[in-house]
C-alpha atoms as a PDB file:
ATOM      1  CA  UNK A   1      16.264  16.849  -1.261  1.00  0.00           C
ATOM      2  CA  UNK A   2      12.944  15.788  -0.365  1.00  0.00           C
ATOM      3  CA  UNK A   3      11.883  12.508   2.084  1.00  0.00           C
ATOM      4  CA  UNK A   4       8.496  10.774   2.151  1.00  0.00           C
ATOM      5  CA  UNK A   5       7.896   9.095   5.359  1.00  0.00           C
ATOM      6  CA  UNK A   6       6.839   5.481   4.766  1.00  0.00           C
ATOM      7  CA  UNK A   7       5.234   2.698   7.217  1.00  0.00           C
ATOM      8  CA  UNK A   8       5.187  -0.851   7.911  1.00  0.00           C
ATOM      9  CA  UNK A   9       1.845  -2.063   5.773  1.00  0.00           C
ATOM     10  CA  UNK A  10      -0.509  -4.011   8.149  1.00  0.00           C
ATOM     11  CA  UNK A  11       0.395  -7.905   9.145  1.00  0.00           C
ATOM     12  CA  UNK A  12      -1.380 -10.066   6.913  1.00  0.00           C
ATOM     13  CA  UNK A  13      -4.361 -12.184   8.197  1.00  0.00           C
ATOM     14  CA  UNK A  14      -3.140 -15.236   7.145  1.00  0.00           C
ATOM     15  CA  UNK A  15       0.133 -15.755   9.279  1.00  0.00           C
ATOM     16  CA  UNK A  16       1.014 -16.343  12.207  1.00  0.00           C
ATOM     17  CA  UNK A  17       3.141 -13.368  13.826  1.00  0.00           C
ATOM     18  CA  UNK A  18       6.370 -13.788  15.999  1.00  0.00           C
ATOM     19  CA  UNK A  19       9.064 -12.233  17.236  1.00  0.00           C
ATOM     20  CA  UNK A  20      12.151 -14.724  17.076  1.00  0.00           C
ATOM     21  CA  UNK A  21      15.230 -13.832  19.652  1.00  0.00           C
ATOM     22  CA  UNK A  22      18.301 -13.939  17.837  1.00  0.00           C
ATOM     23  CA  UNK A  23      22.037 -15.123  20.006  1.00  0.00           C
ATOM     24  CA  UNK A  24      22.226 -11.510  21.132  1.00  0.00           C
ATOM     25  CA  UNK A  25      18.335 -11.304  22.008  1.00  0.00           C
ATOM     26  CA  UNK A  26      17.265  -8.767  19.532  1.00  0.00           C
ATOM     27  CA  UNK A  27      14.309 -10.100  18.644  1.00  0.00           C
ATOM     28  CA  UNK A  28      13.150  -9.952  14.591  1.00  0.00           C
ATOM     29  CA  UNK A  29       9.517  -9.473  13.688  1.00  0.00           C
ATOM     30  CA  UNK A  30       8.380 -13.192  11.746  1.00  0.00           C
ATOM     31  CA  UNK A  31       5.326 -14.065   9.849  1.00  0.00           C
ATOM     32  CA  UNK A  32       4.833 -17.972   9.609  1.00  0.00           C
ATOM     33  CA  UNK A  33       2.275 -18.969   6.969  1.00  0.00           C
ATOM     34  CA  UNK A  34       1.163 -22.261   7.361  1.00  0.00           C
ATOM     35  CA  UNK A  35      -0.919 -24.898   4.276  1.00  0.00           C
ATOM     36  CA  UNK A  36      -3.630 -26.750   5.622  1.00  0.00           C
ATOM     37  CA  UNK A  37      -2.903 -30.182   7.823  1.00  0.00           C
ATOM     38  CA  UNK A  38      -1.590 -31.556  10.106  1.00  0.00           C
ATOM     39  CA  UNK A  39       2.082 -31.457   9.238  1.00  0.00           C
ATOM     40  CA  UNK A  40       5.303 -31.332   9.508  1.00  0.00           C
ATOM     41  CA  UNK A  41       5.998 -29.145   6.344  1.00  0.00           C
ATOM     42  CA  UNK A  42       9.204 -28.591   4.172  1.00  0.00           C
ATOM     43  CA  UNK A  43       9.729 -24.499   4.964  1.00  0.00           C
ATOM     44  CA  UNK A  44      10.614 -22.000   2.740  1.00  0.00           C
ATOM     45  CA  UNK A  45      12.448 -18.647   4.423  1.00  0.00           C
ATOM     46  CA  UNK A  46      12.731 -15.420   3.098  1.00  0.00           C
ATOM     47  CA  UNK A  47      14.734 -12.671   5.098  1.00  0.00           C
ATOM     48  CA  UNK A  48      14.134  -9.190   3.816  1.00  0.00           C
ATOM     49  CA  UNK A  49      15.116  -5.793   4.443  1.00  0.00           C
ATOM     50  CA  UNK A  50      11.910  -4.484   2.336  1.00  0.00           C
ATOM     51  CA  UNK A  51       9.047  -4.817   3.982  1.00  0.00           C
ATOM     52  CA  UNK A  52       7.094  -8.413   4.721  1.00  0.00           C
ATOM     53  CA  UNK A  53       3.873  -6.911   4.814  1.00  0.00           C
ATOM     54  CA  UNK A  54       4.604  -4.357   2.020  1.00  0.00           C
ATOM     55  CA  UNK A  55       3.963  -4.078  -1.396  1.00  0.00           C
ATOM     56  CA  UNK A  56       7.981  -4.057  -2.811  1.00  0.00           C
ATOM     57  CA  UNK A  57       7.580  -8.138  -2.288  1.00  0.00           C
ATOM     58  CA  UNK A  58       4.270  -9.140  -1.982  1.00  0.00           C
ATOM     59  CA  UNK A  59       4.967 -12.084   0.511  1.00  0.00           C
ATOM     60  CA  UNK A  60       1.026 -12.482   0.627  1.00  0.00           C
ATOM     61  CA  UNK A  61       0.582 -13.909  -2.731  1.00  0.00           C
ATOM     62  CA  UNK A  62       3.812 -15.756  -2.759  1.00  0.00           C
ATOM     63  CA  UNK A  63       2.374 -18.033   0.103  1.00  0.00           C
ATOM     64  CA  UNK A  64      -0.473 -18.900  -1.421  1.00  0.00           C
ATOM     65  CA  UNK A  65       1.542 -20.174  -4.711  1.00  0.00           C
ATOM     66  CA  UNK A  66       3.747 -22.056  -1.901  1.00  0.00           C
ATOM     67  CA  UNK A  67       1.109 -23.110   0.686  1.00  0.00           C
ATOM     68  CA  UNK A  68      -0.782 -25.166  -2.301  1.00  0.00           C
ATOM     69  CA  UNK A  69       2.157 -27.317  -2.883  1.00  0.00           C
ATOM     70  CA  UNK A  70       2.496 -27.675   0.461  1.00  0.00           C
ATOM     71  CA  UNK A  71       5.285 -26.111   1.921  1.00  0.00           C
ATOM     72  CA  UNK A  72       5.572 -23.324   4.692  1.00  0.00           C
ATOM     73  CA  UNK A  73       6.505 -19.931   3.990  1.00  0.00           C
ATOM     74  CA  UNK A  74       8.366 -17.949   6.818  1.00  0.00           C
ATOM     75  CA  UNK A  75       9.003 -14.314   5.970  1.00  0.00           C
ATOM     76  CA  UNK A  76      10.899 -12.240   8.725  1.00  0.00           C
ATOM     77  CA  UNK A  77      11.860  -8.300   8.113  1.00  0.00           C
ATOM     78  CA  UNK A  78      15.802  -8.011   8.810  1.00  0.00           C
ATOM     79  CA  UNK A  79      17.661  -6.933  11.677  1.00  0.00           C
ATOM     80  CA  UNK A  80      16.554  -2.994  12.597  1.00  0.00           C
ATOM     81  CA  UNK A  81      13.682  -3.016   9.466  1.00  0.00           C
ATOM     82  CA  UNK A  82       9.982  -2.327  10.138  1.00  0.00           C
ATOM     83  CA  UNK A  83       9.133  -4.938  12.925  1.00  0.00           C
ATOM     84  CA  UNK A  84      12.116  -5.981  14.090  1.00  0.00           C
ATOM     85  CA  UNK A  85      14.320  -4.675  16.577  1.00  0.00           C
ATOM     86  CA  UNK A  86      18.214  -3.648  16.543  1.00  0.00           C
ATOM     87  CA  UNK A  87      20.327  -1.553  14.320  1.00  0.00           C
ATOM     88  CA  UNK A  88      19.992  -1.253  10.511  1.00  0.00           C
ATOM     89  CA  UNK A  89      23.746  -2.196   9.661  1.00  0.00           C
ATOM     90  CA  UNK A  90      23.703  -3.883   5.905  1.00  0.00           C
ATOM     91  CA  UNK A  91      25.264  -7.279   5.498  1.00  0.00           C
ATOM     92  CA  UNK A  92      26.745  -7.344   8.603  1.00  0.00           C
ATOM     93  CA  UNK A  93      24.434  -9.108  11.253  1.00  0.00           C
ATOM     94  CA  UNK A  94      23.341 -11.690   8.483  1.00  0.00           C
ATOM     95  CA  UNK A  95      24.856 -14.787   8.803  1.00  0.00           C
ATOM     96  CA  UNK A  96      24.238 -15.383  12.791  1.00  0.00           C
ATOM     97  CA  UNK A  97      20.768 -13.876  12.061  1.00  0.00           C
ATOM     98  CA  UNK A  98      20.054 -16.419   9.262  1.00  0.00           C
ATOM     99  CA  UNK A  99      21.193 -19.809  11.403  1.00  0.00           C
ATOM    100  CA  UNK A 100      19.547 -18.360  14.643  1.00  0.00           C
ATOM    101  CA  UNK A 101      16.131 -18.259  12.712  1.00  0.00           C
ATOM    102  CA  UNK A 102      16.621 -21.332  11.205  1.00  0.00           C
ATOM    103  CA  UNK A 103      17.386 -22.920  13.988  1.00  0.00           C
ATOM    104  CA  UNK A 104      14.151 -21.412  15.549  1.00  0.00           C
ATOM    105  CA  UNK A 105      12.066 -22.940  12.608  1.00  0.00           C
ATOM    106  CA  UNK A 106      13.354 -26.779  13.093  1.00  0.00           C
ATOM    107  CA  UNK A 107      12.639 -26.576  16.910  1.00  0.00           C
ATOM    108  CA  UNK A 108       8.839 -25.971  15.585  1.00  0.00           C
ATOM    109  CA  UNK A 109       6.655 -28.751  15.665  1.00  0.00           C
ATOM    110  CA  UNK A 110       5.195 -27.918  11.894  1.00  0.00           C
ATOM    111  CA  UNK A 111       8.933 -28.022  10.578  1.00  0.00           C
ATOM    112  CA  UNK A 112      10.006 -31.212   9.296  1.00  0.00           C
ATOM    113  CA  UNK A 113      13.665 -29.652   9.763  1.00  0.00           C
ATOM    114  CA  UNK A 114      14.284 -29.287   5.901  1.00  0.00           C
ATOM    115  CA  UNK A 115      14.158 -25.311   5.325  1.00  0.00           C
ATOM    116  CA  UNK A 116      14.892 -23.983   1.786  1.00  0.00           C
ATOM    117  CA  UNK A 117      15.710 -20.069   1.038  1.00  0.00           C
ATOM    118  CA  UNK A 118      14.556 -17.749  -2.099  1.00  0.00           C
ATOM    119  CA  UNK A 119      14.448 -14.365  -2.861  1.00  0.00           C
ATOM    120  CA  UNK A 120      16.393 -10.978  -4.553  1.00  0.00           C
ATOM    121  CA  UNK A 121      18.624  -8.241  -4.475  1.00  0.00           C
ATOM    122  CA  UNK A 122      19.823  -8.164  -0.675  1.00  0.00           C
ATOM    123  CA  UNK A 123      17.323 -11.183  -0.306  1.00  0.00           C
ATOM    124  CA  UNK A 124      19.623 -13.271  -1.934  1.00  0.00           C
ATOM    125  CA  UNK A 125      22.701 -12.020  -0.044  1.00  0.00           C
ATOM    126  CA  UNK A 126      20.702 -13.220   2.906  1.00  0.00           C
ATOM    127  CA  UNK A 127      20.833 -16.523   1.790  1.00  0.00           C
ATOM    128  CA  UNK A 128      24.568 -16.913   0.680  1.00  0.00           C
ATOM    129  CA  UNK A 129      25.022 -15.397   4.412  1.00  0.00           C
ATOM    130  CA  UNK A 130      23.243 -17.714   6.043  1.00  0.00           C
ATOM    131  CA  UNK A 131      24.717 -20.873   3.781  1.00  0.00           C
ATOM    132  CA  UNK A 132      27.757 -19.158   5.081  1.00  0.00           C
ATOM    133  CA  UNK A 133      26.871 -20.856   8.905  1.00  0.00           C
ATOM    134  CA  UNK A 134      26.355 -24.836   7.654  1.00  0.00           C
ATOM    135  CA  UNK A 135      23.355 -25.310   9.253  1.00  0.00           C
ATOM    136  CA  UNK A 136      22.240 -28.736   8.437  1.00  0.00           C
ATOM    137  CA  UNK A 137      18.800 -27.813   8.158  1.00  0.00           C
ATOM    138  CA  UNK A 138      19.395 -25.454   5.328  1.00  0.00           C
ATOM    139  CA  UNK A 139      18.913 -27.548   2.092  1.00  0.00           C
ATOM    140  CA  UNK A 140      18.785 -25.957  -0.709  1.00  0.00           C
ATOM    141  CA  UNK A 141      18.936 -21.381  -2.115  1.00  0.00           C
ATOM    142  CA  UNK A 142      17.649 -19.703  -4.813  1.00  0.00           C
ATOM    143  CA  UNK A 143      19.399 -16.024  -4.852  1.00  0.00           C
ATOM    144  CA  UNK A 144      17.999 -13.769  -7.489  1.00  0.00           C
ATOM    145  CA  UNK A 145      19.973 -11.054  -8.560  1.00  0.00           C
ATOM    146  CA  UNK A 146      22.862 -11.373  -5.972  1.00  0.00           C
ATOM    147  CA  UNK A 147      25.686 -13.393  -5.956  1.00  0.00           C
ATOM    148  CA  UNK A 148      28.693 -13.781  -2.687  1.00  0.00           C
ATOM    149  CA  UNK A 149      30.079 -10.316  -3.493  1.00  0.00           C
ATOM    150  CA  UNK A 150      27.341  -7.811  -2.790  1.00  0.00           C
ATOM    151  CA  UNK A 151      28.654  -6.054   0.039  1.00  0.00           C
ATOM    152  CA  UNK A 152      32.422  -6.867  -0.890  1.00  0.00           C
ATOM    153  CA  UNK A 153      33.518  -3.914  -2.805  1.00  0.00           C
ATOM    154  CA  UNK A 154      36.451  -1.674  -1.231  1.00  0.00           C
ATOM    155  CA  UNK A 155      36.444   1.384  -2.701  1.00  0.00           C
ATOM    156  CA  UNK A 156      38.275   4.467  -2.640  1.00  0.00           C
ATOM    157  CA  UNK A 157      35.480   7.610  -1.453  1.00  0.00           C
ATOM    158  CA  UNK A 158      34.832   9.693  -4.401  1.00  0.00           C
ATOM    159  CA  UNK A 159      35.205   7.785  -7.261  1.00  0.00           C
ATOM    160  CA  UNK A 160      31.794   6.905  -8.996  1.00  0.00           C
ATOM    161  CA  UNK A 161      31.525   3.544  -8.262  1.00  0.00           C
ATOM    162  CA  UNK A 162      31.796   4.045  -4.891  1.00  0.00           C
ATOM    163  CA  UNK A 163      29.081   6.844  -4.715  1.00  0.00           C
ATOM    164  CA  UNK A 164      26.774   4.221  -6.365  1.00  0.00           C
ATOM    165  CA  UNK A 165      27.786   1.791  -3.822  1.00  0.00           C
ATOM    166  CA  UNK A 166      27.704   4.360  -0.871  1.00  0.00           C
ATOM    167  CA  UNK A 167      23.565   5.432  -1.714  1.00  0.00           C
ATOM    168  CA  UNK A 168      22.912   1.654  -1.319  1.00  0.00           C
ATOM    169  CA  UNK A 169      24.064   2.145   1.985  1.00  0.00           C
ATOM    170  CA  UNK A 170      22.137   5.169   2.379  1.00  0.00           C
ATOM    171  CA  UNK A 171      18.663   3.444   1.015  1.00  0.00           C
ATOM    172  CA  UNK A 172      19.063   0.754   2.884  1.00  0.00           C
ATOM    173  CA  UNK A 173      19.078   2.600   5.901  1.00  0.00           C
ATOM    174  CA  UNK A 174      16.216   5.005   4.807  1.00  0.00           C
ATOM    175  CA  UNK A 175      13.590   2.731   3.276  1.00  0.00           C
ATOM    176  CA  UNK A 176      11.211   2.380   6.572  1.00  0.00           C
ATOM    177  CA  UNK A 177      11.545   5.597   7.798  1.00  0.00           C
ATOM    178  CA  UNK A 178      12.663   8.018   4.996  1.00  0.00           C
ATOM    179  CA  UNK A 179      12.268   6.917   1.179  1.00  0.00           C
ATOM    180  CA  UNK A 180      15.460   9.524  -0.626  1.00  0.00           C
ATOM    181  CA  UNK A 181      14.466   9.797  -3.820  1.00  0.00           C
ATOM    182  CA  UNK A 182      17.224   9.371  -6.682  1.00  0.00           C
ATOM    183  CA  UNK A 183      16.977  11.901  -8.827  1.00  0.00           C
ATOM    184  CA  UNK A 184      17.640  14.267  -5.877  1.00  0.00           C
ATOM    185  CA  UNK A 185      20.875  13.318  -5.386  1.00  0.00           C
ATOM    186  CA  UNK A 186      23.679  15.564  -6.938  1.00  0.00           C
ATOM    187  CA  UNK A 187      26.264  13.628  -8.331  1.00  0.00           C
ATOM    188  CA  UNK A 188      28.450  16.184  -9.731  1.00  0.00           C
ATOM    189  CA  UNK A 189      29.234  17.327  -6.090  1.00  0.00           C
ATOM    190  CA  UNK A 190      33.040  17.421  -5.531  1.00  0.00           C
ATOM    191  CA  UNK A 191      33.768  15.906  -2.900  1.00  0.00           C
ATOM    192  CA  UNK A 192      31.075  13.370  -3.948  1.00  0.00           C
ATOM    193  CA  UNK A 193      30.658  12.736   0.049  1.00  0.00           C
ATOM    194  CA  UNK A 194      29.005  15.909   0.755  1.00  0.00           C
ATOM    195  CA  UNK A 195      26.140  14.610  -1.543  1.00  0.00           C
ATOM    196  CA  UNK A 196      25.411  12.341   1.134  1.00  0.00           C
ATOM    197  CA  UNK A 197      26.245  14.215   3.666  1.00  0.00           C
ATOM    198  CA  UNK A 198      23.279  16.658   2.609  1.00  0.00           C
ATOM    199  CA  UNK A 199      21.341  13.819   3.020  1.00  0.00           C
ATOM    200  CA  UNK A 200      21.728  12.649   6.594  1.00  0.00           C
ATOM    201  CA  UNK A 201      21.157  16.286   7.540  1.00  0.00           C
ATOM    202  CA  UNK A 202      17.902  15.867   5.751  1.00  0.00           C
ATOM    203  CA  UNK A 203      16.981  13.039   7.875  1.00  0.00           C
ATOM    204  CA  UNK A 204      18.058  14.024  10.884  1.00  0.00           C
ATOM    205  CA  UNK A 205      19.715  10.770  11.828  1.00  0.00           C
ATOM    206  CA  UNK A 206      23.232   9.654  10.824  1.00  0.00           C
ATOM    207  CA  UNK A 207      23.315   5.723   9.217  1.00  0.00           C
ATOM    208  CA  UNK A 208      24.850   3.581  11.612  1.00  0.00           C
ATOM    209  CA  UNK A 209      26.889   2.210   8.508  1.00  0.00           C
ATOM    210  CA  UNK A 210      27.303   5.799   7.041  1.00  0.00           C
ATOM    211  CA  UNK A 211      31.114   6.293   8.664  1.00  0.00           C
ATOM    212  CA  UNK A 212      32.183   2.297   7.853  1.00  0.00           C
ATOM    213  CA  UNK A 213      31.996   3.025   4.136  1.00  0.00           C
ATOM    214  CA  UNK A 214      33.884   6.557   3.955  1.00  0.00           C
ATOM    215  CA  UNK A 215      37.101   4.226   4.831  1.00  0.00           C
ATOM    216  CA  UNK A 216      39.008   2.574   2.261  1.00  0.00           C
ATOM    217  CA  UNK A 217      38.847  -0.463   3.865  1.00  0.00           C
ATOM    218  CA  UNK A 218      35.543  -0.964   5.758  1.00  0.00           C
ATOM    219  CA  UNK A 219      35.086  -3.249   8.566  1.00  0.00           C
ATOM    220  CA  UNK A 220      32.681  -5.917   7.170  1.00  0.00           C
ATOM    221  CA  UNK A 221      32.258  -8.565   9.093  1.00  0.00           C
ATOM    222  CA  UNK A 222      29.948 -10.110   6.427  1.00  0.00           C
ATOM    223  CA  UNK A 223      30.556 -13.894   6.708  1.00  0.00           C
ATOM    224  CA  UNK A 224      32.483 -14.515   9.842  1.00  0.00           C
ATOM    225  CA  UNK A 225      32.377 -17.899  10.007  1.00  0.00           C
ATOM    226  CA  UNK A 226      33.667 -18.920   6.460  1.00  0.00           C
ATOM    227  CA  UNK A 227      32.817 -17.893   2.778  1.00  0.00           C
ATOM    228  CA  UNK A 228      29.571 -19.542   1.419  1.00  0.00           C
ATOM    229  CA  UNK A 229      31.739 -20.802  -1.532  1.00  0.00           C
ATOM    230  CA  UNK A 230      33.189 -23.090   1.224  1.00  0.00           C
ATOM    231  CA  UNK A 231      30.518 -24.302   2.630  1.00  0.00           C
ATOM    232  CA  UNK A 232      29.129 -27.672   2.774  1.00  0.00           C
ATOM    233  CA  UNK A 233      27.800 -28.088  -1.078  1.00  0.00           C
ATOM    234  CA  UNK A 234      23.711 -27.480  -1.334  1.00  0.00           C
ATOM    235  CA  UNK A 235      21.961 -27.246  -4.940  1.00  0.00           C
ATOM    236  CA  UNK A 236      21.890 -23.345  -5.688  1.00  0.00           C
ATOM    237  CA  UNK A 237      19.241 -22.018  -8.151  1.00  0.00           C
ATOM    238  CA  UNK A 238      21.126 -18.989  -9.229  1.00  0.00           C
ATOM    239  CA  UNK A 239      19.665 -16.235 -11.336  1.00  0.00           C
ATOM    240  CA  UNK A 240      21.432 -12.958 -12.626  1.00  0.00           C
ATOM    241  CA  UNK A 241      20.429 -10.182 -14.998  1.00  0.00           C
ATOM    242  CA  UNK A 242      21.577  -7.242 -16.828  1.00  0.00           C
ATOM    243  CA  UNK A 243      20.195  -5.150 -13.672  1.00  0.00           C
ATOM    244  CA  UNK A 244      18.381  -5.077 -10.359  1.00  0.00           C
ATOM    245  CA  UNK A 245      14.679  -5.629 -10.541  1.00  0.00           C
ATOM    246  CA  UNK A 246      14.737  -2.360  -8.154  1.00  0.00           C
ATOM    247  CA  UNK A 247      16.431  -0.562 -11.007  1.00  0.00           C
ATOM    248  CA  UNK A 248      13.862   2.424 -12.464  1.00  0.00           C
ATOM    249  CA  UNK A 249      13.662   1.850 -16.377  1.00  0.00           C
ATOM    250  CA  UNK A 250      15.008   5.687 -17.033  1.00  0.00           C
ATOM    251  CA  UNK A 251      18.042   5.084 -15.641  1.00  0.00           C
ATOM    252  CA  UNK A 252      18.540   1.420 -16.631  1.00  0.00           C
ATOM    253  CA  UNK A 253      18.227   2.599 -20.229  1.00  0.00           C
ATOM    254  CA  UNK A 254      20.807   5.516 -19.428  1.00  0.00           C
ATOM    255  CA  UNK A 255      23.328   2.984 -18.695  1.00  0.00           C
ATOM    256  CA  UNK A 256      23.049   1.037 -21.670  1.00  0.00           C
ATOM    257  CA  UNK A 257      24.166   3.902 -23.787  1.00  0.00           C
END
């Protein structure tokens, strides 16, 4: 199985870079791009695991569609990604994370305390976690790609669906440092675990989350103060698809046979 070693790409010119301390003082890397006057501006956040300054989700351009209609665009890599400090743990640290850095944006004096969330794939399940907190400040999501249950599943190790669900876990943890490439993984190893297990020795480091998803029931805290469904009501731009904008077009069309 080969690895390619990957980077952080450089901080953009055009925002403004902070690290914001979350409850339990991990601080996460945040890049504040700001239109032009005085203010307050209406803020848009986006909380990704995928690189702010990369080129999976060019944040860049996305401000300037934003900054000309006047809004703010804060963009802040996830808990243990790139920039930011902590452990990469999927799902998990989410919800606290989102209301802590929202909170951090309304206490800024070009917020006009009404913050908006967008994004996909895991970006979106950062934004029914955080809707998950009822902060009041958080007025409105647009998840693409992801609705409440990503990060749900329970499955028994070494049935397909859970391999599937168990390399997410794997990738997630691997993007910034080691990029696993798919095709290299055997799935016709029995037991399917071992697969993965080739994998860590690869890397050299063991996923914090590897050994919470080879139970059948693993500890997920993801929403621990209350389902998003029950949450004070917001207006929710939701947008699903047959697959994952991630999803390479070889094996997309594999699975459609």
């Amino acid at each position: 199985m080969e690895f390619t070693h990957i980077a952080p790409g450089p901080p953009s010119d055009k925002a403004q870079q902070y690290m914001v301390r979350m409850r339990d003082g991990v601080r996460l890397a945040t890049d504040v791009y700001l239109p032009e006057g005085d203010g307050p501006f209406p803020v848009v956040l986006t909380r990704l695991p995928y690189d702010k300054n990369g080129e999976i989700i060019r944040v860049d351009v996305f401000a300037e569609a934003l900054l000309e209609r006047g809004y703010a665009l804060v963009a802040q890599d996830t808990r243990g990604k790139f920039r930011s400090e902590g452990e990469t743990v999927p799902w998990v640290n989410e919800a606290h994370d989102g209301y802590d850095t929202i909170d951090w944006i309304v206490n800024q004096p070009w917020s006009n305390n009404r913050v908006g969330m967008t994004g996909l794939s895991y970006v979106g399940y950062t934004q029914w976690a955080a809707l998950s907190m009822n902060h009041p400040a958080l007025r409105a999501i647009a998840p693409r790609s992801t609705n409440t249950n990503l990060g749900a599943a329970q499955l028994t190790p070494g049935e397909p669906e859970w391999g599937f669900y168990f390399k997410y876990v794997m990738d997630f943890y691997a993007v910034d440092d080691l990029l696993a490439h798919e095709e290299d993984y055997d799935w016709s190893r029995r037991p399917l675990v071992n697969a993965f297990e080739d994998a860590v020795e690869q890397m050299g480091v063991r996923p914090p989350a590897m050994d919470m998803h080879l139970s059948v029931t693993p500890p997920l805290r993801r929403f621990p103060e209350g389902h998003p469904l029950d949450a004070k009501p917001v207006p929710v731009l939701l947008s699903l698809g047959w697959f994952d904008p991630y999803c390479r077009p070889r094996r997309c069309v594999t699975t459609t046979r």
